[in-house]
N, C-alpha and C. Protein backbone atom coordinates (compact mmCIF):
# COMPACT_ATOMS: atom_id res chain seq x y z
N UNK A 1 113.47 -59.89 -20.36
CA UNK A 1 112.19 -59.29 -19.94
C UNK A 1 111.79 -59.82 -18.56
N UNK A 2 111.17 -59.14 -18.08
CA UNK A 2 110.43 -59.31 -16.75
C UNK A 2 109.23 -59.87 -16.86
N UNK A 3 109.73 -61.31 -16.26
CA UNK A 3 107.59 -62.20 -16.67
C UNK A 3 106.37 -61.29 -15.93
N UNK A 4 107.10 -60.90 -14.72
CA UNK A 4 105.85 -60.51 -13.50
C UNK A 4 105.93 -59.04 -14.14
N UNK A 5 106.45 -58.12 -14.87
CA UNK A 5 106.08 -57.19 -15.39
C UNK A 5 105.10 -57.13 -16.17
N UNK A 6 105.40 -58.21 -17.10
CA UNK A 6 104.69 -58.53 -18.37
C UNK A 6 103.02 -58.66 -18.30
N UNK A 7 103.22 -59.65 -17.21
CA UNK A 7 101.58 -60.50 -16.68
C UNK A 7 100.95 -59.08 -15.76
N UNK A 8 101.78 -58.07 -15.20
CA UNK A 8 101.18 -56.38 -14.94
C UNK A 8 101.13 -56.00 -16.19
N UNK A 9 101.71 -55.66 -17.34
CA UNK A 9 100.94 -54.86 -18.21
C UNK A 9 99.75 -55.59 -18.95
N UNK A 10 99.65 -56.85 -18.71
CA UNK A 10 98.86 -57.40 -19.72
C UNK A 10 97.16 -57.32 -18.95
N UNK A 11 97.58 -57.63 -17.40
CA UNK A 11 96.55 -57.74 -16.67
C UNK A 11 95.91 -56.18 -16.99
N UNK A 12 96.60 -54.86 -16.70
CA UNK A 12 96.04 -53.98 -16.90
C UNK A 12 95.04 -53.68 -17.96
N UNK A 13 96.17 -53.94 -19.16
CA UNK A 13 94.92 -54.25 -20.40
C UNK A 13 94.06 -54.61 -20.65
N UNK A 14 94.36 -56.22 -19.99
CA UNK A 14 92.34 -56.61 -20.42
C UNK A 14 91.85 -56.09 -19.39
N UNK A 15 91.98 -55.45 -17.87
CA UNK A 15 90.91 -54.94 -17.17
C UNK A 15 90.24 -53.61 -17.64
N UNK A 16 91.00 -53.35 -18.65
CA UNK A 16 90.12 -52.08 -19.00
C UNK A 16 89.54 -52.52 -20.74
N UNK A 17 89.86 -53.49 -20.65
CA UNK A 17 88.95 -54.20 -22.02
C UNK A 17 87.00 -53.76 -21.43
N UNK A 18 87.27 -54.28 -20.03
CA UNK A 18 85.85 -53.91 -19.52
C UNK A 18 85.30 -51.83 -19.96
N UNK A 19 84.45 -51.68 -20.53
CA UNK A 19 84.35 -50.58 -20.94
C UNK A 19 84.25 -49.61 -19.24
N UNK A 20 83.25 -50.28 -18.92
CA UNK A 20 83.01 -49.90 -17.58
C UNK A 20 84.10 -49.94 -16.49
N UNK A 21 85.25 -50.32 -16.16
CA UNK A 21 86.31 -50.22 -15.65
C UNK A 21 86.94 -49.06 -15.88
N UNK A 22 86.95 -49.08 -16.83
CA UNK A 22 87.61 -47.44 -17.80
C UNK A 22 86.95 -46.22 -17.79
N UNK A 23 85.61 -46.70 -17.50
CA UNK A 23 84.68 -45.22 -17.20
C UNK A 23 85.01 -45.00 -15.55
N UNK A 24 85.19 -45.74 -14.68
CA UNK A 24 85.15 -45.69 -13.29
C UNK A 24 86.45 -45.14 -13.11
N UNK A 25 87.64 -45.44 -13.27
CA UNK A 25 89.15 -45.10 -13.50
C UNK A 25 88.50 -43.44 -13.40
N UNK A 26 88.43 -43.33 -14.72
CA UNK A 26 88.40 -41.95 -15.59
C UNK A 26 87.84 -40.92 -14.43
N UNK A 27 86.82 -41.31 -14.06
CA UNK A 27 85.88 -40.63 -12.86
C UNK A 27 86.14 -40.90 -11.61
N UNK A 28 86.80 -41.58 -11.30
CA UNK A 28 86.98 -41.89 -9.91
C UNK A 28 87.96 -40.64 -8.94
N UNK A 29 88.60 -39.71 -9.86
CA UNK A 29 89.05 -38.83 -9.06
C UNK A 29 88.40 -37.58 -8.68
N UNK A 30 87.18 -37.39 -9.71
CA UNK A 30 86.17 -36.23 -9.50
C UNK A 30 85.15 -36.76 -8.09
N UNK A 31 85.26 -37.81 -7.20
CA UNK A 31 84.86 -37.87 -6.10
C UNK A 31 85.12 -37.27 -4.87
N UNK A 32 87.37 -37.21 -5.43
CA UNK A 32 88.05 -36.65 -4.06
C UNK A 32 88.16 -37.61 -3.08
N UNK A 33 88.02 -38.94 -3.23
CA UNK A 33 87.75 -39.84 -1.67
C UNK A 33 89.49 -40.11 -1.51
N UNK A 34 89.98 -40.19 -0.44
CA UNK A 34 91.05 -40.80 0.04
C UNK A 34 91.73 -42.06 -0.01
N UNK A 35 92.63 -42.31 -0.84
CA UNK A 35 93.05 -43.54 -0.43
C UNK A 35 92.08 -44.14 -1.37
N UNK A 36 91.69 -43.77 -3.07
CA UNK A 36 90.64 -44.62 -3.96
C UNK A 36 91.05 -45.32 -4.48
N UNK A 37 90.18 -46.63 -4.65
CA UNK A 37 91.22 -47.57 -5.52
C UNK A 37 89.87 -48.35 -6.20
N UNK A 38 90.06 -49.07 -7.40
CA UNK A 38 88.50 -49.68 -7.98
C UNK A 38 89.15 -51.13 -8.08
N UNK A 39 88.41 -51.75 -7.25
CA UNK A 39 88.78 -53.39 -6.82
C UNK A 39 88.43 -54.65 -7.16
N UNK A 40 88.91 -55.70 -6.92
CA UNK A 40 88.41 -57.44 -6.79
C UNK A 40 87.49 -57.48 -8.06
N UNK A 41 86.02 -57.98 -8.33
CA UNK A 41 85.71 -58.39 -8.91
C UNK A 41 85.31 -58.29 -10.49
N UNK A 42 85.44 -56.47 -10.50
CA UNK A 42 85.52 -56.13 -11.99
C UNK A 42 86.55 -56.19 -12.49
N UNK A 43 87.42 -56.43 -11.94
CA UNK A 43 88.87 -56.86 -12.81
C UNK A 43 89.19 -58.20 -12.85
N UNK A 44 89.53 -58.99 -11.80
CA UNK A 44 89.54 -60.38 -12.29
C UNK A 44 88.57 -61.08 -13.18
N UNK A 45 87.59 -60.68 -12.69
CA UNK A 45 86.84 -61.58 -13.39
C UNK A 45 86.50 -60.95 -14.93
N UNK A 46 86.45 -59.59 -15.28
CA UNK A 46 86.98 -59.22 -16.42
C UNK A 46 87.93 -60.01 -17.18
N UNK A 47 89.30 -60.27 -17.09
CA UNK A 47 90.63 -61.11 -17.13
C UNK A 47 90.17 -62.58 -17.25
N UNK A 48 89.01 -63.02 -15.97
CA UNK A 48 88.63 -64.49 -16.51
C UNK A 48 87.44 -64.82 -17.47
N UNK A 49 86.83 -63.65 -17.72
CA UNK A 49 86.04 -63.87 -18.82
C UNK A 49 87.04 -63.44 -19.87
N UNK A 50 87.50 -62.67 -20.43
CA UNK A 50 88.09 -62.33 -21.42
C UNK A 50 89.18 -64.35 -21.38
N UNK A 51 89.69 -64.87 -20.94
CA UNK A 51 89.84 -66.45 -20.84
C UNK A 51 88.91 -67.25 -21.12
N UNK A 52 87.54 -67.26 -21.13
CA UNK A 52 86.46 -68.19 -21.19
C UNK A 52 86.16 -67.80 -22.57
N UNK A 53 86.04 -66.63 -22.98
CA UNK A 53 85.65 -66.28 -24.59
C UNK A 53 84.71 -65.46 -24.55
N UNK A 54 84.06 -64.82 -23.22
CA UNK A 54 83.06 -64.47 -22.65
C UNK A 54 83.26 -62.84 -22.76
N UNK A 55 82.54 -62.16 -23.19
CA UNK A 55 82.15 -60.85 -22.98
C UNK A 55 82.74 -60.14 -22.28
N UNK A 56 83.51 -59.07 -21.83
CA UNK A 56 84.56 -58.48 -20.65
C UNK A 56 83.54 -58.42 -19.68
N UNK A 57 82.03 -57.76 -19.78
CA UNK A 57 81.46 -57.71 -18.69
C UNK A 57 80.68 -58.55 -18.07
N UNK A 58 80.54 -59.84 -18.97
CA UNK A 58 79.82 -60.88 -18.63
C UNK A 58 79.95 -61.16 -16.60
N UNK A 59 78.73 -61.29 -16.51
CA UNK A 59 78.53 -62.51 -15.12
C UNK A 59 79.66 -61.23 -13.86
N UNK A 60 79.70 -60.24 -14.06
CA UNK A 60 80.01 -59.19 -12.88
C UNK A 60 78.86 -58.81 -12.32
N UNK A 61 78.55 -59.23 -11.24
CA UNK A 61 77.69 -58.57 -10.34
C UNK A 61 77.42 -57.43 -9.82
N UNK A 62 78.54 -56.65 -9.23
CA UNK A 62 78.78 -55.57 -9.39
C UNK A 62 80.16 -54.79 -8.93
N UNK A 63 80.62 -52.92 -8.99
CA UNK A 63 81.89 -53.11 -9.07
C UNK A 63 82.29 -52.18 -8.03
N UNK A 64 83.32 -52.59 -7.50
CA UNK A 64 83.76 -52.09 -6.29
C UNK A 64 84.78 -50.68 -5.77
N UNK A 65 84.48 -50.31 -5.20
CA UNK A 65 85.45 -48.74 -4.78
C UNK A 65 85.98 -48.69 -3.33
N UNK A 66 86.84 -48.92 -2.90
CA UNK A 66 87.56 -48.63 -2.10
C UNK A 66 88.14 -47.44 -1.62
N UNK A 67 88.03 -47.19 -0.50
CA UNK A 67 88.82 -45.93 -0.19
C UNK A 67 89.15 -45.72 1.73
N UNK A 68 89.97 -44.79 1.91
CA UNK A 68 90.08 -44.88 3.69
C UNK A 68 90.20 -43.56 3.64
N UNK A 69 88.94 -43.19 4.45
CA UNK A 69 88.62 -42.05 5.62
C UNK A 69 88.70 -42.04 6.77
N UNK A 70 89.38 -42.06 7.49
CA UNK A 70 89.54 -42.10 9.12
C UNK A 70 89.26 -41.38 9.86
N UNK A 71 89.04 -40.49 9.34
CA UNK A 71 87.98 -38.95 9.72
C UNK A 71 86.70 -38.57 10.19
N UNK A 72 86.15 -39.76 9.75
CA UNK A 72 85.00 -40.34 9.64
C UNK A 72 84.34 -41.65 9.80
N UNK A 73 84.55 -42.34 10.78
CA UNK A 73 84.24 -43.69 10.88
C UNK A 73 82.10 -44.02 10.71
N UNK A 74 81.08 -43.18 10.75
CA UNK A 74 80.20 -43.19 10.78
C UNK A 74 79.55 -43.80 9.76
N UNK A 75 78.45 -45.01 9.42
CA UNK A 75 77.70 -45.44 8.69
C UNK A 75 77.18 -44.01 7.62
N UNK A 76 76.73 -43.12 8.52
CA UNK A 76 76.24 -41.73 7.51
C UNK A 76 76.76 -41.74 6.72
N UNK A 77 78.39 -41.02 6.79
CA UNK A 77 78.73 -40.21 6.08
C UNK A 77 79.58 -41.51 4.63
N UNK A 78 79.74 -42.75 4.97
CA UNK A 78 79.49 -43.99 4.16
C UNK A 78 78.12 -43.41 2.79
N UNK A 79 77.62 -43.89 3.77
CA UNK A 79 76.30 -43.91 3.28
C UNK A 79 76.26 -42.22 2.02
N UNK A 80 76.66 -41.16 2.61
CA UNK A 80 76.72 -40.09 1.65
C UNK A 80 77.75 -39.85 0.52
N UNK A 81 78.61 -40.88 1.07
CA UNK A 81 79.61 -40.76 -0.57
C UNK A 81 79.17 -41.91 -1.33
N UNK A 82 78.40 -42.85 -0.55
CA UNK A 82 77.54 -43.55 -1.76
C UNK A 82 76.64 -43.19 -2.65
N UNK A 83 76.06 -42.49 -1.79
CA UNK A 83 74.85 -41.63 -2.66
C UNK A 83 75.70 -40.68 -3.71
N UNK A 84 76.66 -40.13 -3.36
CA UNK A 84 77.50 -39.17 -4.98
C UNK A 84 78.41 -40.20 -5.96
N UNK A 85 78.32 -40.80 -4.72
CA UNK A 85 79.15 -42.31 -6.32
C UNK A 85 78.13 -42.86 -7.31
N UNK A 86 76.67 -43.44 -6.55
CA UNK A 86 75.31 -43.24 -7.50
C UNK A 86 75.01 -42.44 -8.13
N UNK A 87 75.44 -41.35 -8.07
CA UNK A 87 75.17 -39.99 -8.80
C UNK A 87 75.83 -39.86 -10.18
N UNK A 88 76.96 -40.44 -9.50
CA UNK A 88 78.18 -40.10 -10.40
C UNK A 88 78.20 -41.23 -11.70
N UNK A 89 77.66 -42.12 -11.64
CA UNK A 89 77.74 -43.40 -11.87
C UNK A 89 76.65 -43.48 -13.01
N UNK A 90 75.13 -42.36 -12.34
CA UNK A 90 73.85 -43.19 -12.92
C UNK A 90 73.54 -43.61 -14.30
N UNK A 91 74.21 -42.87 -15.10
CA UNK A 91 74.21 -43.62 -16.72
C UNK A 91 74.76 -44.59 -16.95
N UNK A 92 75.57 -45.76 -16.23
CA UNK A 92 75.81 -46.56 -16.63
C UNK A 92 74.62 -48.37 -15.79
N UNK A 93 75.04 -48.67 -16.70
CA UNK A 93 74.20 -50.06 -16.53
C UNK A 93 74.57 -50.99 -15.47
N UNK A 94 75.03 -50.39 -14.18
CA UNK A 94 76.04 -51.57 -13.26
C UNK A 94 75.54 -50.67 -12.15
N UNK A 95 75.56 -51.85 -10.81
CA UNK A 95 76.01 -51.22 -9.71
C UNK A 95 77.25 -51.02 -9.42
N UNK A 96 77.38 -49.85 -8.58
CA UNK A 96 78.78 -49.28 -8.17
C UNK A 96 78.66 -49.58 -6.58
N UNK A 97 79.47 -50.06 -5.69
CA UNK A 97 79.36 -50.09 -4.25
C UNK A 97 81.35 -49.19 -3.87
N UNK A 98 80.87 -48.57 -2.81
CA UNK A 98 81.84 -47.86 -2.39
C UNK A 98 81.81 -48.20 -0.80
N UNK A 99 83.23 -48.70 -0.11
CA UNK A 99 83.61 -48.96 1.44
C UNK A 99 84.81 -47.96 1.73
N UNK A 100 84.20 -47.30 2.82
CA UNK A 100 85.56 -47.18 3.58
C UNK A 100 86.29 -47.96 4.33
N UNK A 101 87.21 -48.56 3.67
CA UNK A 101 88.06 -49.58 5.05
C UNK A 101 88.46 -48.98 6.06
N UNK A 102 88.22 -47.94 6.18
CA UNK A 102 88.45 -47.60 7.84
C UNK A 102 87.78 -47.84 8.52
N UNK A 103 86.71 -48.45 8.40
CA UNK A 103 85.60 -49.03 9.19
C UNK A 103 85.25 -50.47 8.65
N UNK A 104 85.39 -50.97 8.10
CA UNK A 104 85.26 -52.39 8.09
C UNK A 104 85.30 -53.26 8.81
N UNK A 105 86.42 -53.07 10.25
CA UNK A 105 86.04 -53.60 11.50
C UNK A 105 84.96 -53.51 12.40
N UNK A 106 84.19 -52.69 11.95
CA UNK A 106 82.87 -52.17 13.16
C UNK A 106 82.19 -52.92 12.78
N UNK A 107 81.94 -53.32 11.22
CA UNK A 107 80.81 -54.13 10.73
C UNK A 107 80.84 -55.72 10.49
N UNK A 108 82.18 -56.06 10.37
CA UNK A 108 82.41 -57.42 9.54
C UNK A 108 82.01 -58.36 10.26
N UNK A 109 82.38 -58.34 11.81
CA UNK A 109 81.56 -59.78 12.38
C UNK A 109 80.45 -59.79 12.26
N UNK A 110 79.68 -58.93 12.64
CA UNK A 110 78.29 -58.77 12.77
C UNK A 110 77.56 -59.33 11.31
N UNK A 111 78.21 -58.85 10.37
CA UNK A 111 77.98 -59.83 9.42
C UNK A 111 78.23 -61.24 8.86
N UNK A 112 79.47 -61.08 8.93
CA UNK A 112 80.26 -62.19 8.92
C UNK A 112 80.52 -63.47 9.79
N UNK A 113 80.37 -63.20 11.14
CA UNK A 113 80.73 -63.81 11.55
C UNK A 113 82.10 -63.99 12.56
N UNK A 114 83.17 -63.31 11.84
CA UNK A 114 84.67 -63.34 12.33
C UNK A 114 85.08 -61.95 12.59
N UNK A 115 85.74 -62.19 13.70
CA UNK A 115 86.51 -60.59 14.04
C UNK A 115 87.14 -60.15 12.87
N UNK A 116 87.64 -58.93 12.76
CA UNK A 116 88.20 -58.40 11.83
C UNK A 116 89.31 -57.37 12.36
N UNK A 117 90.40 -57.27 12.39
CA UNK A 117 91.37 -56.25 12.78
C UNK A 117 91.30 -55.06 11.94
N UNK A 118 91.41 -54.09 12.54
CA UNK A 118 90.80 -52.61 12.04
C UNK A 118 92.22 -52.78 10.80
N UNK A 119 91.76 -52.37 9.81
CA UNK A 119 92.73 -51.62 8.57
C UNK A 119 93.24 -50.50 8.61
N UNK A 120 94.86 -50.70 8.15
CA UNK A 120 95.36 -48.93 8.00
C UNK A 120 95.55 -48.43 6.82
N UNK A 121 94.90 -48.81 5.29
CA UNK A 121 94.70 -48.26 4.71
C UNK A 121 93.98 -48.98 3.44
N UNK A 122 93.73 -48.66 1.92
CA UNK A 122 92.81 -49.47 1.49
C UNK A 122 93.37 -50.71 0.48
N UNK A 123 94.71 -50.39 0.44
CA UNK A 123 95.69 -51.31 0.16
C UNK A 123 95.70 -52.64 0.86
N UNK A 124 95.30 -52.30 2.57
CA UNK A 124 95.36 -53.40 3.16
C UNK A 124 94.04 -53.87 3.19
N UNK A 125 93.36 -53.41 3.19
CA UNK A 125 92.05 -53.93 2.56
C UNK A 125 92.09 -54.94 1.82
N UNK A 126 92.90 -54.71 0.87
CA UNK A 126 92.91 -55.60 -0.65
C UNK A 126 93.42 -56.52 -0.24
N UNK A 127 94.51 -56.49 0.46
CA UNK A 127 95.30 -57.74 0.99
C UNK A 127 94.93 -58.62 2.02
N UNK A 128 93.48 -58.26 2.37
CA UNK A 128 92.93 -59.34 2.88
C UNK A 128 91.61 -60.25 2.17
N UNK A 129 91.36 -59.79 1.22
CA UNK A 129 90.51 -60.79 0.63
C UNK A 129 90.57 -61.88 0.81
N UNK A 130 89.48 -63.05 0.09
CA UNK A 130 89.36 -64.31 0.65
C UNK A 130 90.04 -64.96 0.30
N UNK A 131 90.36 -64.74 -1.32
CA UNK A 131 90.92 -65.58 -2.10
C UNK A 131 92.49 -64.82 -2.73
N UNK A 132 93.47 -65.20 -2.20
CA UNK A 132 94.72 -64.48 -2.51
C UNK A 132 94.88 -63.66 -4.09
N UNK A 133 94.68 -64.52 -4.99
CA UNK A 133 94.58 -64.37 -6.59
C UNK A 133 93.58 -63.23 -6.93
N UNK A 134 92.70 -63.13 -6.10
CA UNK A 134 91.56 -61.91 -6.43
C UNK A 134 91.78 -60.65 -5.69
N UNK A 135 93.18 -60.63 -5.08
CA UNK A 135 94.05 -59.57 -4.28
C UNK A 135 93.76 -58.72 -5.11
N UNK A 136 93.47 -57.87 -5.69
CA UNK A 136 94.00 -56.56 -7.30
C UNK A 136 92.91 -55.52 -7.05
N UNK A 137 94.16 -54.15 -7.14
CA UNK A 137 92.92 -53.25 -7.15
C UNK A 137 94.07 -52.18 -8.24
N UNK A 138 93.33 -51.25 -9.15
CA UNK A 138 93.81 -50.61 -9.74
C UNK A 138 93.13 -48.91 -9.50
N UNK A 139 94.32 -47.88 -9.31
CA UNK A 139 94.09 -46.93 -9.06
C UNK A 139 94.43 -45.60 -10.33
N UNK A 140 93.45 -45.18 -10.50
CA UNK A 140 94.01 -44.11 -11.62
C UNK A 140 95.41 -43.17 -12.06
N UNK A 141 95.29 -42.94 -13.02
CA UNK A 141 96.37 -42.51 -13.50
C UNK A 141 96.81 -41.07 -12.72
N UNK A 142 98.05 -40.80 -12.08
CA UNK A 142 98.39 -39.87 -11.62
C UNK A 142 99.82 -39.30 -11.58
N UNK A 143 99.21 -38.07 -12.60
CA UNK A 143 101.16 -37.04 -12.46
C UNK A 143 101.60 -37.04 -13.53
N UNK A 144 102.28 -36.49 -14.01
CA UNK A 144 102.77 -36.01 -15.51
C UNK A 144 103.51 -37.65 -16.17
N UNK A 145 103.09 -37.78 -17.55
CA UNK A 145 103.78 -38.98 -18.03
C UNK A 145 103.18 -39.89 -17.91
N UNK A 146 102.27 -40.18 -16.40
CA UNK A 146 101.53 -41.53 -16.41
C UNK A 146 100.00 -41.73 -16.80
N UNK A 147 100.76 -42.97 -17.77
CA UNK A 147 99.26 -43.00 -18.55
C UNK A 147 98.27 -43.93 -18.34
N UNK A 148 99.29 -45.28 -17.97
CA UNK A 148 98.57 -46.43 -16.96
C UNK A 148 97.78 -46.36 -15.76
N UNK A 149 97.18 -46.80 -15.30
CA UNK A 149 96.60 -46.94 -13.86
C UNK A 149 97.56 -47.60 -12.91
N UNK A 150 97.82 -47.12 -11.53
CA UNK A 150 98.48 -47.96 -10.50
C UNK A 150 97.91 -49.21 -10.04
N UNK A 151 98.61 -50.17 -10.45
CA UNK A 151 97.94 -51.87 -10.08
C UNK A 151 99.02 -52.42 -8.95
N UNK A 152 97.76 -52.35 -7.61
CA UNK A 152 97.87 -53.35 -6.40
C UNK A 152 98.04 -54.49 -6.87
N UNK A 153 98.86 -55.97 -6.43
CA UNK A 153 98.65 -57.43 -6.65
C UNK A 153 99.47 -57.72 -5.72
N UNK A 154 99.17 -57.53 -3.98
CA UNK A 154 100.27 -58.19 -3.38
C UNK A 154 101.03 -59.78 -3.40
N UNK A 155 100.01 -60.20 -3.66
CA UNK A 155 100.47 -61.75 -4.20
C UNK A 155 100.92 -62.29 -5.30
N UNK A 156 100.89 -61.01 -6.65
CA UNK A 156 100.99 -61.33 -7.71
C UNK A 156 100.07 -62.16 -8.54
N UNK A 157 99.89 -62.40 -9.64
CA UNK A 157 99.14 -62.56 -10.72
C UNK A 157 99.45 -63.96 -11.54
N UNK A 158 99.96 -64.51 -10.97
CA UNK A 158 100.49 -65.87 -11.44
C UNK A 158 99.11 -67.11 -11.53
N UNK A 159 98.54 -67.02 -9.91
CA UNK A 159 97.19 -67.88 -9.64
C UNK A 159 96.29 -67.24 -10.07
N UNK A 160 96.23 -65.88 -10.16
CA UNK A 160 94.86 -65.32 -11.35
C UNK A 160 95.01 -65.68 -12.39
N UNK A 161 95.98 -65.82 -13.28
CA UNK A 161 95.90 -66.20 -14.59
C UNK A 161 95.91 -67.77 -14.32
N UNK A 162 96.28 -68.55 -13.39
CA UNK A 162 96.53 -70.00 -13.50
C UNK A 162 94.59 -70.31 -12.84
N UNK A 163 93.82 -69.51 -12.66
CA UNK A 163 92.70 -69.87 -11.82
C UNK A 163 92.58 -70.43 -10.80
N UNK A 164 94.01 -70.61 -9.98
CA UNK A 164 94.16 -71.21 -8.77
C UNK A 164 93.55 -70.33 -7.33
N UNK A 165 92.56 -71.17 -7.22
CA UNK A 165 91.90 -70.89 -5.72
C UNK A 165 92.92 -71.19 -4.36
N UNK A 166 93.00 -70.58 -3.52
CA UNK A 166 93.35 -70.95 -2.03
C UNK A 166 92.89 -70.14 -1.41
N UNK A 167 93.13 -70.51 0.46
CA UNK A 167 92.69 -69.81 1.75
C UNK A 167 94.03 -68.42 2.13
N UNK A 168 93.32 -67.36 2.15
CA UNK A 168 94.05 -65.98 2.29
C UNK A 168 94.14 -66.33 3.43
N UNK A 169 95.82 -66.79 4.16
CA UNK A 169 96.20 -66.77 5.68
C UNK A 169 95.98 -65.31 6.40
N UNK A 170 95.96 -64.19 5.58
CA UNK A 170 95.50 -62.96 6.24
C UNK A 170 93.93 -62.60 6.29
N UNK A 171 93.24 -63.47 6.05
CA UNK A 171 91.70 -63.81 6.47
C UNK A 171 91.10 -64.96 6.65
N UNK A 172 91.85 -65.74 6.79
CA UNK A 172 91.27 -67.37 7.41
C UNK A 172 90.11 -67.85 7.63
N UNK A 173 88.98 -66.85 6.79
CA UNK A 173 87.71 -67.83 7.06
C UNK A 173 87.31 -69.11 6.18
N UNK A 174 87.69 -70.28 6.13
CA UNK A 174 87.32 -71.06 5.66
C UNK A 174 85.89 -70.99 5.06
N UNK A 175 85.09 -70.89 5.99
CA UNK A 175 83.55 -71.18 5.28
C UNK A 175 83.19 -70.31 4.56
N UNK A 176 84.19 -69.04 4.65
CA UNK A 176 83.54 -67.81 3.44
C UNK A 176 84.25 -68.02 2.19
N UNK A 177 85.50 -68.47 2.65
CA UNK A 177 86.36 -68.90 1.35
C UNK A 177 85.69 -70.08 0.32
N UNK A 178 85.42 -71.05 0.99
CA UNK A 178 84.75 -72.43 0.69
C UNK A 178 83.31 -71.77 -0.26
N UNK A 179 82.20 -70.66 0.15
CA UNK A 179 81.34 -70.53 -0.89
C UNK A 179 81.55 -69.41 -1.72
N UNK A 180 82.83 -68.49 -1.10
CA UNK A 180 83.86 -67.40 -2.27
C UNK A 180 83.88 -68.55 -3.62
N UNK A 181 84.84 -69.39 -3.24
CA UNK A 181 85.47 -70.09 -4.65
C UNK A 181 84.22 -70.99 -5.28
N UNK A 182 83.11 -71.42 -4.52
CA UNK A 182 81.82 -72.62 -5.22
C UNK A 182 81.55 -71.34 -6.50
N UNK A 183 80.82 -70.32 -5.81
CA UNK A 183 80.57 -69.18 -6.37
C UNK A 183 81.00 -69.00 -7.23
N UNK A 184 82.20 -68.21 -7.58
CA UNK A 184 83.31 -68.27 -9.07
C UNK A 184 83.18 -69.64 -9.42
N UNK A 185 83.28 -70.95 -9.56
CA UNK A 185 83.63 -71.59 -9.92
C UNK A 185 82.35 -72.08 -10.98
N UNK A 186 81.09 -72.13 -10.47
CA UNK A 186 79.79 -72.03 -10.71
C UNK A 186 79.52 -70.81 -11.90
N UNK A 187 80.38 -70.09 -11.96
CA UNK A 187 80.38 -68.71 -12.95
C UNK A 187 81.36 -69.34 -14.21
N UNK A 188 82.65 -69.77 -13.68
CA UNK A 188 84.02 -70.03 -14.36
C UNK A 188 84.41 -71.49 -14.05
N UNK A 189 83.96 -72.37 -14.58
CA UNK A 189 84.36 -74.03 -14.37
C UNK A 189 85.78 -74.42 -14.24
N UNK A 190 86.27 -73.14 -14.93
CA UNK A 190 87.75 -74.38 -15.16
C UNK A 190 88.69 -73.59 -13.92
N UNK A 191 87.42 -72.55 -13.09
CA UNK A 191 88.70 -72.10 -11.95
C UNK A 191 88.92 -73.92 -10.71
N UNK A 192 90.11 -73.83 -10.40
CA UNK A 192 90.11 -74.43 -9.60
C UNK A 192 90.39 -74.44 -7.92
N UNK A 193 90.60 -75.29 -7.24
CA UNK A 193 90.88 -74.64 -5.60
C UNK A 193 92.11 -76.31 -5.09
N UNK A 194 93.01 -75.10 -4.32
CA UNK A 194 93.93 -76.07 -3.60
C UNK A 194 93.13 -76.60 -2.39
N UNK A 195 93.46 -78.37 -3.33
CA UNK A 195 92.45 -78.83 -1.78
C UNK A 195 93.58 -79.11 -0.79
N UNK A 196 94.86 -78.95 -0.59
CA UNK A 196 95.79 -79.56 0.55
C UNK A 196 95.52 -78.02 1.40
N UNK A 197 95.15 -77.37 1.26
CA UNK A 197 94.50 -75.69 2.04
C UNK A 197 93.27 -76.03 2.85
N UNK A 198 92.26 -76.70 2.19
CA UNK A 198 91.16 -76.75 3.12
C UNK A 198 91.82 -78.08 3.65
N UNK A 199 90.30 -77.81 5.36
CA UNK A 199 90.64 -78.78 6.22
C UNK A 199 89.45 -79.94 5.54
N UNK A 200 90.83 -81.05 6.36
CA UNK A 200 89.79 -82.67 5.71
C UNK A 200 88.78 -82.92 5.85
């Protein structure tokens, strides 16, 4: 058997242990957005509560949608597929947030702090998160036969299940990483963080 297969079908499973994961999947193609994918924190941390003993939806803040329009780089028209993802969404008990990574560079310093190199698609998106292990995005089921969802993990799933924290060399912000992992950790105690990664 294939371990890194295994730790993909299993991860899939408990992310849709979350009821709400499974409603978003299901619906996420009646939007039409490009390049959709439902990301980072409703799934891992789904996976690390379902580890703690904790509720699938416990302690999610809220859940994420990804997608790339390049067609459209404008705050507006952002702003208007948010408003039909709220729409789409409103019976359930969660916020839903939706980004186009095709624009994520216009905004991120200004918030953040750090330049950001424009993205070419929402895959690469994923692959820059803060924390390597929280890389994962799963995309609905598509085409005759498939019944699973398509699961992103460019780094693989080894430090998600091991709770191992480190610094994403493809986003190097230390100080966002540093209150990324306090954050989870403050949620999930027994996650931990490589300290030979941060500086002394």
């Amino acid at each position: 058997m294939n371990p890194g297969a295994d730790l993909q079908s299993r991860f899939v499973s408990e992310a849709l242990q979350n009821p709400y994961n499974a409603v978003l999947l299901e619906r996420l193609p009646l939007l039409g957005l490009p390049d959709a994918w439902l990301v980072a924190g409703c799934l891992f941390q789904t996976v690390w509560n379902l580890r703690s003993g904790l509720e699938p939806t416990a302690r999610i803040k809220d859940y994420d949608l990804f997608y790339f329009d390049a067609s459209d780089l404008s705050e507006a028209a952002e702003q208007a597929v948010q408003a039909r993802v709220t729409a789409l969404f409103s019976d359930l008990p969660i916020t839903v947030e939706a980004k186009n990574q095709a624009r994520v560079h216009l905004w991120y310093e200004r918030w953040f702090g750090y330049p950001y190199a424009p993205l070419q698609s929402a895959r690469n998106g994923i692959e820059r998160f803060l924390v390597p292990c929280t890389c994962v995005g799963l995309q609905p089921a598509s085409g005759p036969g498939m019944e699973e969802p398509t699961l992103y993990a460019p780094y693989g799933l080894e430090e998600l299940y091991a709770g191992l924290m480190r610094p994403n060399p493809a986003c190097p912000h230390l100080p966002l990483f540093q209150a990324k992992a306090e954050s989870y950790r403050e949620r999930w105690p027994w996650l931990t963080v490589r300290a030979d990664d941060l500086p002394s």
